[in-house]
C-alpha atoms as a PDB file:
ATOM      1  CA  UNK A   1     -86.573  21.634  17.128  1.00  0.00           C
ATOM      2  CA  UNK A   2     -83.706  19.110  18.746  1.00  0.00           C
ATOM      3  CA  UNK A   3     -82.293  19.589  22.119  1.00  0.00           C
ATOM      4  CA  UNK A   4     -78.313  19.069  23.156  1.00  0.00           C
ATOM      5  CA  UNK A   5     -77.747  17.452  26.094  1.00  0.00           C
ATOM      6  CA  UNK A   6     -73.819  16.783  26.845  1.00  0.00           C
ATOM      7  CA  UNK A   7     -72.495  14.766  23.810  1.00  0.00           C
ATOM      8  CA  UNK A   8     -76.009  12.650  23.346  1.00  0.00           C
ATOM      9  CA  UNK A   9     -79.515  14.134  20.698  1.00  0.00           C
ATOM     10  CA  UNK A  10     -82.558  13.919  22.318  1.00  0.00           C
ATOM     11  CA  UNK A  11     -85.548  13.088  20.068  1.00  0.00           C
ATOM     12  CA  UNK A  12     -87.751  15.968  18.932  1.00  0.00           C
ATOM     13  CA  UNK A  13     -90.993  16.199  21.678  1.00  0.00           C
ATOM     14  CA  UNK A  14     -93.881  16.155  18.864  1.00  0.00           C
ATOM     15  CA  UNK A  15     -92.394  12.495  17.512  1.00  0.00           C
ATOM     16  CA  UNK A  16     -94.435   9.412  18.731  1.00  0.00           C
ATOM     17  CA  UNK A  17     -92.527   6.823  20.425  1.00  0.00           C
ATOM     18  CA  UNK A  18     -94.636   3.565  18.840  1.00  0.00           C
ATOM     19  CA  UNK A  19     -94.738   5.096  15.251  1.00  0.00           C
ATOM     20  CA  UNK A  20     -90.887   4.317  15.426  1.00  0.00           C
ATOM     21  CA  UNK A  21     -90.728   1.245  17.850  1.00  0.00           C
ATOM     22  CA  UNK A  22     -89.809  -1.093  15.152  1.00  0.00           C
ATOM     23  CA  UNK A  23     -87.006   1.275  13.294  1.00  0.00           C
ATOM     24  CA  UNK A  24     -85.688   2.032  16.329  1.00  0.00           C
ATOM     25  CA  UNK A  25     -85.106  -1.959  17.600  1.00  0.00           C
ATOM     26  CA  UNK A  26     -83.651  -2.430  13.908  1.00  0.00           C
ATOM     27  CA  UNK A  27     -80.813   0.525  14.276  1.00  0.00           C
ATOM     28  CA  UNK A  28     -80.458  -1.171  17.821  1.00  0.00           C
ATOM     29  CA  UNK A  29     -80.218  -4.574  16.936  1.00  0.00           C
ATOM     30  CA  UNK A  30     -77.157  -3.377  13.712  1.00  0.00           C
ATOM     31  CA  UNK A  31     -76.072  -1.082  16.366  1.00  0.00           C
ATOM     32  CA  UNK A  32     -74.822  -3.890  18.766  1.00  0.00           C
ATOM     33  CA  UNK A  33     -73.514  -5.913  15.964  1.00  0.00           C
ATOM     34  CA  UNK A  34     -71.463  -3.250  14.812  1.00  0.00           C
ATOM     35  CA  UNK A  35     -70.164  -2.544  18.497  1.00  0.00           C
ATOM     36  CA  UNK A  36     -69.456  -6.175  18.570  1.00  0.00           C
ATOM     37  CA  UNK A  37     -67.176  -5.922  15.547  1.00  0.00           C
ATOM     38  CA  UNK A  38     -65.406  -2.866  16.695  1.00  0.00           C
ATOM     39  CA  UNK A  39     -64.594  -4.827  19.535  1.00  0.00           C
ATOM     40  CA  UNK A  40     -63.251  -7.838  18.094  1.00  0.00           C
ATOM     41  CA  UNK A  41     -61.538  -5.757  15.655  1.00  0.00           C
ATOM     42  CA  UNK A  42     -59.608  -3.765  18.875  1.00  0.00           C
ATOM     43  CA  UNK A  43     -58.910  -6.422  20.695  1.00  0.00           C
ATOM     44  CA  UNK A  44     -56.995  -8.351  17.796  1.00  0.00           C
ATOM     45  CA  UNK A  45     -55.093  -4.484  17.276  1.00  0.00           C
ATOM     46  CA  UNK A  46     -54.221  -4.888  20.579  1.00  0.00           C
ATOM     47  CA  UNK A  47     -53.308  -8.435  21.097  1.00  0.00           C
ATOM     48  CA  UNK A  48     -51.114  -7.556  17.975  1.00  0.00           C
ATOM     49  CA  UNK A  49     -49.552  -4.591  19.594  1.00  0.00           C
ATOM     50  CA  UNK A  50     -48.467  -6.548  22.675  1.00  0.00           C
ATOM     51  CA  UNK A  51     -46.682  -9.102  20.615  1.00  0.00           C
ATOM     52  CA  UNK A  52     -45.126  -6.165  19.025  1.00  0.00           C
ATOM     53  CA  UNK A  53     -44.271  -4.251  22.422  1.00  0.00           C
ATOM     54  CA  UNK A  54     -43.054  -7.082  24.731  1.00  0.00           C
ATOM     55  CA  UNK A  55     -41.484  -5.375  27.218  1.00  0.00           C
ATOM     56  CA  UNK A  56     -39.271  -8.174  27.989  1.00  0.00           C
ATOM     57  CA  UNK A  57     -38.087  -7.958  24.662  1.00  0.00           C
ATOM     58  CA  UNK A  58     -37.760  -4.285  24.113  1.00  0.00           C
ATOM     59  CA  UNK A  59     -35.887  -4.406  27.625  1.00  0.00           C
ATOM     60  CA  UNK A  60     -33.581  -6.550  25.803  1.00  0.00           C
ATOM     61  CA  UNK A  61     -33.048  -4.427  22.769  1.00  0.00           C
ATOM     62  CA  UNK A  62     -32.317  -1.470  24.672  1.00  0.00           C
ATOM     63  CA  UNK A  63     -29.598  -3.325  26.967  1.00  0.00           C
ATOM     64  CA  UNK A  64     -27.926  -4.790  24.247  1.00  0.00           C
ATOM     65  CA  UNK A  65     -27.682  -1.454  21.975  1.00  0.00           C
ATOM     66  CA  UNK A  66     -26.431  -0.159  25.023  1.00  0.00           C
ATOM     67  CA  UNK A  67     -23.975  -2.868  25.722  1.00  0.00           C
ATOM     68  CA  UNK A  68     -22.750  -2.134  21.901  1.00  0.00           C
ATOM     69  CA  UNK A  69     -22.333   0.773  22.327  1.00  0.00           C
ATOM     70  CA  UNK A  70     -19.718   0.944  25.133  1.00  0.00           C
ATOM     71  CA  UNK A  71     -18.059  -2.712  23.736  1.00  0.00           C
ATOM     72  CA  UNK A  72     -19.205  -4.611  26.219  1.00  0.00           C
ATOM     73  CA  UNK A  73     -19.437  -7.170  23.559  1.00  0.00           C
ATOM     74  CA  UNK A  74     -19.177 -11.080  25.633  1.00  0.00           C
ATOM     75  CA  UNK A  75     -17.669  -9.270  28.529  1.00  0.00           C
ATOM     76  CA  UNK A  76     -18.864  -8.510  31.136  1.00  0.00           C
ATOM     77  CA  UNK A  77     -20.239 -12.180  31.851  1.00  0.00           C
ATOM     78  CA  UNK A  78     -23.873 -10.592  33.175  1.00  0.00           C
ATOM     79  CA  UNK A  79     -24.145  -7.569  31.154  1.00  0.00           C
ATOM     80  CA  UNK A  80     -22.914  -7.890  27.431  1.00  0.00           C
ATOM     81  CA  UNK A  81     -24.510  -7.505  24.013  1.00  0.00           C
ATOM     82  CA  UNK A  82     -24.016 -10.728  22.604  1.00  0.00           C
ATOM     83  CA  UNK A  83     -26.078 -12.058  25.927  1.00  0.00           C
ATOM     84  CA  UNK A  84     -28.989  -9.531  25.621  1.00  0.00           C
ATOM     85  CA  UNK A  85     -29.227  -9.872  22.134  1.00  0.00           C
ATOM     86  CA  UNK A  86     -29.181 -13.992  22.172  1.00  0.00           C
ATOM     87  CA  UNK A  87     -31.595 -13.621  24.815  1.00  0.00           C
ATOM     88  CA  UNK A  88     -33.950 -11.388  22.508  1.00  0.00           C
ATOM     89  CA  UNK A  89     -33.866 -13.957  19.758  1.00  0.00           C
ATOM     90  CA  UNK A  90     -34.537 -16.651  22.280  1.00  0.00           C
ATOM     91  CA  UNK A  91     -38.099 -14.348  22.239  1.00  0.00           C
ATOM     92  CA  UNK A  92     -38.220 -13.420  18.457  1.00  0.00           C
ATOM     93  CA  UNK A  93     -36.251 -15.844  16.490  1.00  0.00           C
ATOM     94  CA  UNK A  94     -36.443 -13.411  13.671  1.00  0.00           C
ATOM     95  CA  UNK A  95     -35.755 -10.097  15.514  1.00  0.00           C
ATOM     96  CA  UNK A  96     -34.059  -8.437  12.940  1.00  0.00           C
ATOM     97  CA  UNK A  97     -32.142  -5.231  15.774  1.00  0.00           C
ATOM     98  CA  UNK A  98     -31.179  -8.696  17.667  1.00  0.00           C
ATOM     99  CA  UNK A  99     -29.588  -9.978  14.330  1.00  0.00           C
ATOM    100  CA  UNK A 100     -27.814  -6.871  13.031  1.00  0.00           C
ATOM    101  CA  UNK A 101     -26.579  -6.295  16.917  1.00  0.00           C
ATOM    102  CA  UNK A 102     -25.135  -9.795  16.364  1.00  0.00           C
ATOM    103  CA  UNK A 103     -23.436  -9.109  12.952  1.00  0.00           C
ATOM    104  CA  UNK A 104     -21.663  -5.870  14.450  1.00  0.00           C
ATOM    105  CA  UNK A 105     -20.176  -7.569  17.747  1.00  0.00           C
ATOM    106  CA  UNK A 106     -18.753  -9.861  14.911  1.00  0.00           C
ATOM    107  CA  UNK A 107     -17.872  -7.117  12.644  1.00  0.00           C
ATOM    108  CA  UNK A 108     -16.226  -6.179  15.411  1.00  0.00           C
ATOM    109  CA  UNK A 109     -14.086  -9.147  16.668  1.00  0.00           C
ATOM    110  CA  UNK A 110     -13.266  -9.678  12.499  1.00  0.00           C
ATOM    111  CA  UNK A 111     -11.666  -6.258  12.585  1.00  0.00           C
ATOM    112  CA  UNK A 112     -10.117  -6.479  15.702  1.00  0.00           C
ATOM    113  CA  UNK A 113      -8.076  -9.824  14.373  1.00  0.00           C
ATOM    114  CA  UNK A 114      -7.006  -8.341  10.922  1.00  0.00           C
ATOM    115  CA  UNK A 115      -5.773  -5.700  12.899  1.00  0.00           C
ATOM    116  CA  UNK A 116      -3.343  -7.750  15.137  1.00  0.00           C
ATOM    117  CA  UNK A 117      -2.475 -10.126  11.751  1.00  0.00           C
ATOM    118  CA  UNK A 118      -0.619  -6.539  10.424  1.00  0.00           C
ATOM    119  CA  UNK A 119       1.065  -6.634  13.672  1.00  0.00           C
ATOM    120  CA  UNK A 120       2.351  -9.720  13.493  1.00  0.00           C
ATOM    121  CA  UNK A 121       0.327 -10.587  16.301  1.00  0.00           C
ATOM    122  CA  UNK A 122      -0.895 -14.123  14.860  1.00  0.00           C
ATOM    123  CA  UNK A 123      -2.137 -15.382  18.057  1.00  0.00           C
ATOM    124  CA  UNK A 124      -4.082 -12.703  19.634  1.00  0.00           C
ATOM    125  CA  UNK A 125      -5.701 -12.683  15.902  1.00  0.00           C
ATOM    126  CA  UNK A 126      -6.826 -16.208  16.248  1.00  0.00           C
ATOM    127  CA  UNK A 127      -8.283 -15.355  19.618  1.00  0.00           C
ATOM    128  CA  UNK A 128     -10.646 -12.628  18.428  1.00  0.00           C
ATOM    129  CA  UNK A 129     -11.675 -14.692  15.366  1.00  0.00           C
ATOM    130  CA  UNK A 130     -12.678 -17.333  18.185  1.00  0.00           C
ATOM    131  CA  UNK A 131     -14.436 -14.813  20.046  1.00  0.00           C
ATOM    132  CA  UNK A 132     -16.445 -13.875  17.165  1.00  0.00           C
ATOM    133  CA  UNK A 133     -17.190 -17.507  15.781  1.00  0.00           C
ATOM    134  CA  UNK A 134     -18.765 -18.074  19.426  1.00  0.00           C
ATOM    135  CA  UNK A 135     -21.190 -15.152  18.613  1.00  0.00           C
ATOM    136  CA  UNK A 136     -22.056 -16.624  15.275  1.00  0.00           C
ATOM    137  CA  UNK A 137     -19.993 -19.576  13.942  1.00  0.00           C
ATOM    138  CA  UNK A 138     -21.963 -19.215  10.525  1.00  0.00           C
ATOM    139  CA  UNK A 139     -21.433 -15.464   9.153  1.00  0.00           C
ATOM    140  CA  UNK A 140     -19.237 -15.414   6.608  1.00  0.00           C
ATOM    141  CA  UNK A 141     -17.160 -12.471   7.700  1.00  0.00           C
ATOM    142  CA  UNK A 142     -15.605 -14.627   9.825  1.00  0.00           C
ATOM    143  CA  UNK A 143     -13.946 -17.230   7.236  1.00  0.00           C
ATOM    144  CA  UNK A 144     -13.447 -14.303   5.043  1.00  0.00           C
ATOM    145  CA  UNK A 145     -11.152 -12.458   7.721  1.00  0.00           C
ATOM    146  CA  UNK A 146      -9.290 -16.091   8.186  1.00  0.00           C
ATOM    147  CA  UNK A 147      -8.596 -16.011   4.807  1.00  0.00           C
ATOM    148  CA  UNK A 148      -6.989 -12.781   4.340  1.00  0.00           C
ATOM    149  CA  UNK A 149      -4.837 -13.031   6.962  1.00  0.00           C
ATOM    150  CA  UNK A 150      -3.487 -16.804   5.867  1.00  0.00           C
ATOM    151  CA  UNK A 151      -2.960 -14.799   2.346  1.00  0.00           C
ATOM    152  CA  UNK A 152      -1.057 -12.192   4.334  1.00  0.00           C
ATOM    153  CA  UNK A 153       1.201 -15.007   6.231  1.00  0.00           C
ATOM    154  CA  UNK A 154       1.990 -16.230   2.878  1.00  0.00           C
ATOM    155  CA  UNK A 155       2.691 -13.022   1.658  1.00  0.00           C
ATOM    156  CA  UNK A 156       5.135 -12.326   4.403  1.00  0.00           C
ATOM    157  CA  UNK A 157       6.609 -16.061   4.115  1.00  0.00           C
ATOM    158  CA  UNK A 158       7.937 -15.344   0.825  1.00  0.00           C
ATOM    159  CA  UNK A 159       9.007 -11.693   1.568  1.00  0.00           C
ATOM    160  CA  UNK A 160      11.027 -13.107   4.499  1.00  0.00           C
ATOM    161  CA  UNK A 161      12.400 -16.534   1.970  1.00  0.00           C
ATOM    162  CA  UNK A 162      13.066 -13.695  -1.050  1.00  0.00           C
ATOM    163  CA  UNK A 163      15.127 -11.651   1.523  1.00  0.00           C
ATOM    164  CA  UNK A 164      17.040 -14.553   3.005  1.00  0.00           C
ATOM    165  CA  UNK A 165      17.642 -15.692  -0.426  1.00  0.00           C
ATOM    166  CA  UNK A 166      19.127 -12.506  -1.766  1.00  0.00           C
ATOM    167  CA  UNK A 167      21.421 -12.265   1.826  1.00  0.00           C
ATOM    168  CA  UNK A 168      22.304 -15.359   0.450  1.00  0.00           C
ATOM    169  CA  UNK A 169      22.967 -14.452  -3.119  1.00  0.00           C
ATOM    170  CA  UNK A 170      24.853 -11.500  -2.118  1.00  0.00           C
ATOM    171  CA  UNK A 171      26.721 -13.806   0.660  1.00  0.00           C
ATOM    172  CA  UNK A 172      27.777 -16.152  -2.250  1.00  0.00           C
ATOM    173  CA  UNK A 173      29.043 -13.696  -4.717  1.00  0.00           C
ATOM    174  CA  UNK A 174      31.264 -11.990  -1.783  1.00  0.00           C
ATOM    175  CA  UNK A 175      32.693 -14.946  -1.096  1.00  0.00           C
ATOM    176  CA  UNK A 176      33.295 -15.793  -4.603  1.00  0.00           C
ATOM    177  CA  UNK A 177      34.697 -12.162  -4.927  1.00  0.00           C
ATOM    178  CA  UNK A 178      37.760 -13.703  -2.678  1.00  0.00           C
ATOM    179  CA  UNK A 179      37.623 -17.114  -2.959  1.00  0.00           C
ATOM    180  CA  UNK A 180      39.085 -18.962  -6.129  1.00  0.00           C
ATOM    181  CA  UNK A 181      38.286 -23.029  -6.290  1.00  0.00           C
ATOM    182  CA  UNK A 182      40.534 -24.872  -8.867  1.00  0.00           C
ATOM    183  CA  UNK A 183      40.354 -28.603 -10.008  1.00  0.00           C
ATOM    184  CA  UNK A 184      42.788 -30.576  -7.973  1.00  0.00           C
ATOM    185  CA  UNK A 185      43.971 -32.083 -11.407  1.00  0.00           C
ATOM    186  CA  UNK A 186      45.117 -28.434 -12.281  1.00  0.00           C
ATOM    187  CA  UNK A 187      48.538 -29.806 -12.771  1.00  0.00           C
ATOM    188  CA  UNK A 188      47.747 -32.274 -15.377  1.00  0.00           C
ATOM    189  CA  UNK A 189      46.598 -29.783 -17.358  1.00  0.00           C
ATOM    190  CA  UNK A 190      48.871 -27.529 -20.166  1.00  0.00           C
ATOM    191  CA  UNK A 191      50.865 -24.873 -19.138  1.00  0.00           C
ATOM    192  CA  UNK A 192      48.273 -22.711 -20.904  1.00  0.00           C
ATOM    193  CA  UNK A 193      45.450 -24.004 -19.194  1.00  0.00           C
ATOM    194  CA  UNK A 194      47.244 -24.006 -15.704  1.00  0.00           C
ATOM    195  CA  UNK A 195      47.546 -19.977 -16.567  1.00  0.00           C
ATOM    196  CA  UNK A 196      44.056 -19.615 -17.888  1.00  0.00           C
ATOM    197  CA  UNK A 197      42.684 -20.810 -14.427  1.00  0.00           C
ATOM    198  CA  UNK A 198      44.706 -18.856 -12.028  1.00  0.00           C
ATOM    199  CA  UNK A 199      45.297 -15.197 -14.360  1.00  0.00           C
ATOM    200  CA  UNK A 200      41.913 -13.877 -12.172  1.00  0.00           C
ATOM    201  CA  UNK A 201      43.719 -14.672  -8.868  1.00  0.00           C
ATOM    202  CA  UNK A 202      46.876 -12.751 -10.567  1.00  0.00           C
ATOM    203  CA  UNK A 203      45.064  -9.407 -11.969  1.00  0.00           C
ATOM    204  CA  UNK A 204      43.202  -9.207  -8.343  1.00  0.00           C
ATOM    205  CA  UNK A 205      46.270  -9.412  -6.152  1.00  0.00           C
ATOM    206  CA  UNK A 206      47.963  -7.297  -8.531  1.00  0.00           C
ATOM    207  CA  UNK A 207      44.772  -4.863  -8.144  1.00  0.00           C
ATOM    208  CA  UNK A 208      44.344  -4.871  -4.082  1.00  0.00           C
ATOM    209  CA  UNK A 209      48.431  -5.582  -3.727  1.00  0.00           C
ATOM    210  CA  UNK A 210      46.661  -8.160  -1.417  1.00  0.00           C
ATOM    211  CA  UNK A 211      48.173 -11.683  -0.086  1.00  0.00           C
ATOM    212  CA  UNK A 212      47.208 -14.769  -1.046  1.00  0.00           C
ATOM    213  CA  UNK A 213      46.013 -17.976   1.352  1.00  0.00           C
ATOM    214  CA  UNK A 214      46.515 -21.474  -0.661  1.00  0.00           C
ATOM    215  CA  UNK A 215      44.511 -24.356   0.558  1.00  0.00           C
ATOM    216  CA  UNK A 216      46.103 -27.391  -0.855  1.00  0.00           C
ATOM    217  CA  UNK A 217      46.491 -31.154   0.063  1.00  0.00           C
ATOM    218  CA  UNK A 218      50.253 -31.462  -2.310  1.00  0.00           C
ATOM    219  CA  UNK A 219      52.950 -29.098  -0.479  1.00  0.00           C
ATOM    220  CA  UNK A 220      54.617 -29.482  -3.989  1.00  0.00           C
ATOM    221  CA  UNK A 221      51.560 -28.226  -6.138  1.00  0.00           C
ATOM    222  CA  UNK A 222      51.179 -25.372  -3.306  1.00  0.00           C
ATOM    223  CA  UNK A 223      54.536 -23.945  -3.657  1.00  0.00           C
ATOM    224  CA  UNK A 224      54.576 -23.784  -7.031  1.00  0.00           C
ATOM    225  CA  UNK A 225      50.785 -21.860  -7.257  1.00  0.00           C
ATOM    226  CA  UNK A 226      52.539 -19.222  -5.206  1.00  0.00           C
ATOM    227  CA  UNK A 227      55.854 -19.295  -7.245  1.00  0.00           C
ATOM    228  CA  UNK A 228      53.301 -18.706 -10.452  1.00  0.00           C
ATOM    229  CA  UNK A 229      51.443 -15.952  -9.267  1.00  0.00           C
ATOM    230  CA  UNK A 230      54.175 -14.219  -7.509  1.00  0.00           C
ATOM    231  CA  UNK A 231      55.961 -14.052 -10.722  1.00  0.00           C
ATOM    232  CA  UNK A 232      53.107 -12.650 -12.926  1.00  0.00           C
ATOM    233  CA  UNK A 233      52.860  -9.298 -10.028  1.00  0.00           C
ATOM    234  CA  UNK A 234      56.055  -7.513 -11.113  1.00  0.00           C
ATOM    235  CA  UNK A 235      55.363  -4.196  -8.505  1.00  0.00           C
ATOM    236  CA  UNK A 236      55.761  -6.151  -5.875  1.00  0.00           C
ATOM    237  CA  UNK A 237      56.448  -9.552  -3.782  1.00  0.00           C
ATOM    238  CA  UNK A 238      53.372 -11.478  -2.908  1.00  0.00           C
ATOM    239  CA  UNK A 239      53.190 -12.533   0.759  1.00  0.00           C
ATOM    240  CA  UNK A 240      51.748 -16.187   0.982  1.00  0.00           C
ATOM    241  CA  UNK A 241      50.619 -19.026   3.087  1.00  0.00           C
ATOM    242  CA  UNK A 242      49.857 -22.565   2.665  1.00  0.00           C
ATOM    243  CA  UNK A 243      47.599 -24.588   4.314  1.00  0.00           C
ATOM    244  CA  UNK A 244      47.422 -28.519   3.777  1.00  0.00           C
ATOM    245  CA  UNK A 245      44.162 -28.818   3.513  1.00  0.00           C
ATOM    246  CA  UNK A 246      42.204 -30.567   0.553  1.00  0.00           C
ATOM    247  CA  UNK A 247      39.548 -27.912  -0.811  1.00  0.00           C
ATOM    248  CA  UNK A 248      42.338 -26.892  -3.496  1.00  0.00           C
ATOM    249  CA  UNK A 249      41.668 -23.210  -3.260  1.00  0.00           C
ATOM    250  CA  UNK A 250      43.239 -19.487  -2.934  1.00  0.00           C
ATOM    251  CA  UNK A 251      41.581 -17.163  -0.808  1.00  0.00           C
ATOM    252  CA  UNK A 252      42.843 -13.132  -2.142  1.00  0.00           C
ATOM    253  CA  UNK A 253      43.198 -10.900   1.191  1.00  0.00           C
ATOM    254  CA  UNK A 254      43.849  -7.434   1.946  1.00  0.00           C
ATOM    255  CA  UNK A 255      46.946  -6.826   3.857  1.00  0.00           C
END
């Protein structure tokens, strides 16, 4: 019959102690060396736990998820994320929370600066791609971001030369619309040919009734350009000027 006492067995009353003496020294002796082992075997659990759960480090962690959290990304200068979490890799070079936290403060800053590059806002863009770069000069978000916006300045440089190149265009073909340049050797030139040149000047101050402007360095030539054209508009005189000026042409204007 065996007796309980607490947690331990006590051996049964009819065994003899010295019949067993050398059994029980064995189980003592493998006993000890399996305690022994146990031990060991803790210690290095444990010694592997506290590398794992350094406080200092797991302080860290928190503060700079925290930090994140509210964007307090490099300011303010004693409490911001990019500190704790530099700090926390200064402890665990390969910490990957410290190296994600790192990649979102520059996720941040990358989207920050594409956002002020569709505003326009070239400047304040280059500030928060600086920001970011001194967080982690190597990701590649940040030369990716620099690229799309210098694509998107180019894109809006030659919007902005198309548009002042169609003003332009436009600008031009009014202006040809009332301006009429003829070769100063018109008058060498046949009857026939002297006509050819100036019947668009006649049809489109017969069209507007308008008057006509002639710039022309021979008073002569000039006077007889108006005497031409005012002939050729039978509903009604022509009203004329002349101007001695050298660019030998006749500007049509409403009256």
């Amino acid at each position: 019959m065996l007796f309980l006492s607490g947690c331990g067995v006590m051996q049964p009353q009819n065994h003899s102690v010295n019949d067993n003496q050398g059994k029980s020294d064995s189980s003592k002796s493998e006993l000890q060396t399996s305690e022994i082992i146990i031990a060991t075997n803790v210690l290095h659990e444990e010694s592997g736990k506290s590398k794992e759960l350094d406080p200092i480090l797991v302080s860290l962690l928190a503060r700079g998820k925290l930090a994140l959290k509210q964007l307090h990304l490099l300011t303010p200068e004693e409490d911001n994320a990019n500190m704790y979490y530099q700090a926390a890799l200064g402890r665990d070079p390969k910490n990957s929370e410290a190296l994600f936290g790192l990649a979102r403060i520059v996720r941040y800053y990358t989207d920050f600066a594409w956002s002020k590059a569709q505003k326009q806002q070239f400047i304040a863009a280059q500030k928060y791609l600086d920001s970011a770069a001194s967080v982690n000069p190597n990701d590649p978000l940040i030369a990716e971001t620099e690229k799309r916006i210098k694509e998107y300045k180019n894109r809006l440089k030659k919007a902005k030369q198309a548009k002042v190149h169609s003003k332009n265009v436009i600008k031009k073909e009014k202006i040809n619309l009332n301006h009429y340049f003829l070769p100063k050797t018109l008058f060498s030139l046949s009857e026939e040919e002297i006509l050819e040149q100036i019947q668009p000047i006649i049809e489109r101050v017969s069209e507007q009734r308008a008057m006509i402007e002639i710039n022309w360095a021979n008073d002569k030539e000039a006077r007889l350009l108006y005497q031409i054209i005012n002939s050729r508009v039978p509903d009604f005189r022509v009203r004329g000027m002349i101007f001695h000026r050298s660019n030998y042409m006749i500007e049509v204007k409403q009256q």
